[in-house]
Protein backbone atom coordinates (compact mmCIF):
# COMPACT_ATOMS: atom_id res chain seq x y z
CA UNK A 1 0.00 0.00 0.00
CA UNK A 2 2.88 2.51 0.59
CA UNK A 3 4.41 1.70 -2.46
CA UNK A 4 0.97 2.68 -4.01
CA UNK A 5 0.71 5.66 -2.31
CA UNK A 6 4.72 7.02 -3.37
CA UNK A 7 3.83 6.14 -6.82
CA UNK A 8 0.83 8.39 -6.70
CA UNK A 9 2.83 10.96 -5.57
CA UNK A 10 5.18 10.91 -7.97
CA UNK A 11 2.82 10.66 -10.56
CA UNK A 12 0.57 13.37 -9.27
CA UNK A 13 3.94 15.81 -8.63
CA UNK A 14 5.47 14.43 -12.52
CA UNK A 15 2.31 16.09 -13.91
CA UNK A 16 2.42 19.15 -12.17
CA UNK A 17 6.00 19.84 -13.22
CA UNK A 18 4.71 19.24 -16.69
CA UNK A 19 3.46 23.17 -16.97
CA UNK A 20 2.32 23.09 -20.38
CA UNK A 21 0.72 19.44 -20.12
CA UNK A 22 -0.59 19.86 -16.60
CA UNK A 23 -4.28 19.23 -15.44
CA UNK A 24 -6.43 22.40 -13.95
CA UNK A 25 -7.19 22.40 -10.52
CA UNK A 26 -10.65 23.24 -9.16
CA UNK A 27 -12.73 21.62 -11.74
CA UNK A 28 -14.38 17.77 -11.00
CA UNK A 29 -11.85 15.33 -9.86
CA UNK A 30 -12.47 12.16 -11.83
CA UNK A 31 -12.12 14.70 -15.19
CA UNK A 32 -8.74 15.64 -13.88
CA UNK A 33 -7.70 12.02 -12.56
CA UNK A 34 -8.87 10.73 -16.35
CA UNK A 35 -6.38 14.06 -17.60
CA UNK A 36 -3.81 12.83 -15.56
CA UNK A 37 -3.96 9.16 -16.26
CA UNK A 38 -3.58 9.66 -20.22
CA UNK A 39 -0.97 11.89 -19.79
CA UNK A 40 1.07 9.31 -17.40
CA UNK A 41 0.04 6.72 -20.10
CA UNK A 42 1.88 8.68 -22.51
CA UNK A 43 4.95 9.30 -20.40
CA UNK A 44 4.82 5.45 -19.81
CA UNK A 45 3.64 5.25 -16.28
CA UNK A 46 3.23 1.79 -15.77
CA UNK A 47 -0.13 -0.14 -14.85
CA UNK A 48 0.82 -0.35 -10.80
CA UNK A 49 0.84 3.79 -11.18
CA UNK A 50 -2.39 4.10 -13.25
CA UNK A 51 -3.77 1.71 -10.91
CA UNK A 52 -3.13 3.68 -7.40
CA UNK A 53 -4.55 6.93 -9.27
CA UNK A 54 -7.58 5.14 -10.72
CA UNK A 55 -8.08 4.06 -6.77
CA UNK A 56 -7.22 7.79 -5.78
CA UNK A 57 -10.29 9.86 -3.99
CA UNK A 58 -10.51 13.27 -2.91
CA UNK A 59 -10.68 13.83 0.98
CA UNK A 60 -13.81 15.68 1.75
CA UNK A 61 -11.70 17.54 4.80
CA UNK A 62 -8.43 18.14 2.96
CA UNK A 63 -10.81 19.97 0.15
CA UNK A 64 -12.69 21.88 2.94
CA UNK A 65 -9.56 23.20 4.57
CA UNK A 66 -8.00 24.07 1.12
CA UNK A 67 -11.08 26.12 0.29
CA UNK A 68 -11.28 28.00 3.48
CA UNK A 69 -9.52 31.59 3.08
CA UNK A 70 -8.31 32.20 6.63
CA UNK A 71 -6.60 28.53 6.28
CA UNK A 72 -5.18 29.65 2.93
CA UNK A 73 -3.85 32.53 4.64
CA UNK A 74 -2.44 30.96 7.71
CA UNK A 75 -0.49 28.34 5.10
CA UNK A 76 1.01 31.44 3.25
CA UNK A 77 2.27 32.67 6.26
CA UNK A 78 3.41 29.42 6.99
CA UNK A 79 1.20 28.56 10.22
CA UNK A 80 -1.09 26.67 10.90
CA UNK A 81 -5.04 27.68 12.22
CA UNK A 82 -4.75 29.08 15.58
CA UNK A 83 -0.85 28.77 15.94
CA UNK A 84 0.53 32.08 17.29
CA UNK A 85 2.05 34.37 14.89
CA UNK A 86 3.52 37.87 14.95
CA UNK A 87 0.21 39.34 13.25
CA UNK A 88 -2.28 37.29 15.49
CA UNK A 89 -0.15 37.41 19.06
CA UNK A 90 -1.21 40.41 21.89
């Protein structure tokens, strides 16, 4: 299972270093996964890879938190929700 898991890493961080081949974010997930999956195909990804992405799902939570503007601004300051910073500390 780990094995699966750094192979869908690498697979999901290969296509975003491919700029001008790489799959929009925000749209529906199983378009992008499909996106994804033929473009690994082409780069020769083997079946074990396209496998762990075809078994891939989104996590309801992660998505929640992503979507969330005070987390996305606690991440680009590099802290996370409700950790003391310089701009939140009295």
């Amino acid at each position: 299972m780990r094995l699966r898991v750094e192979i869908l890493a690498a697979l999901v961080f290969g296509a975003l270093a491919w700029p001008a081949a790489a799959q929009e974010c925000g749209g529906d997930f199983e378009a992008w996964k499909q996106g994804v999956a033929a473009e690994a195909k082409a780069a020769g990804v083997g079946a074990v890879g396209l496998d762990a992405l075809e078994a891939a799902t989104i996590d309801q939570k992660v998505l929640a938190r992503d979507r969330d503007p005070e987390e996305a601004a606690a991440a680009a300051e590099g802290a996370p929700e409700g950790e003391a910073t310089p701009q939140n500390a009295s």
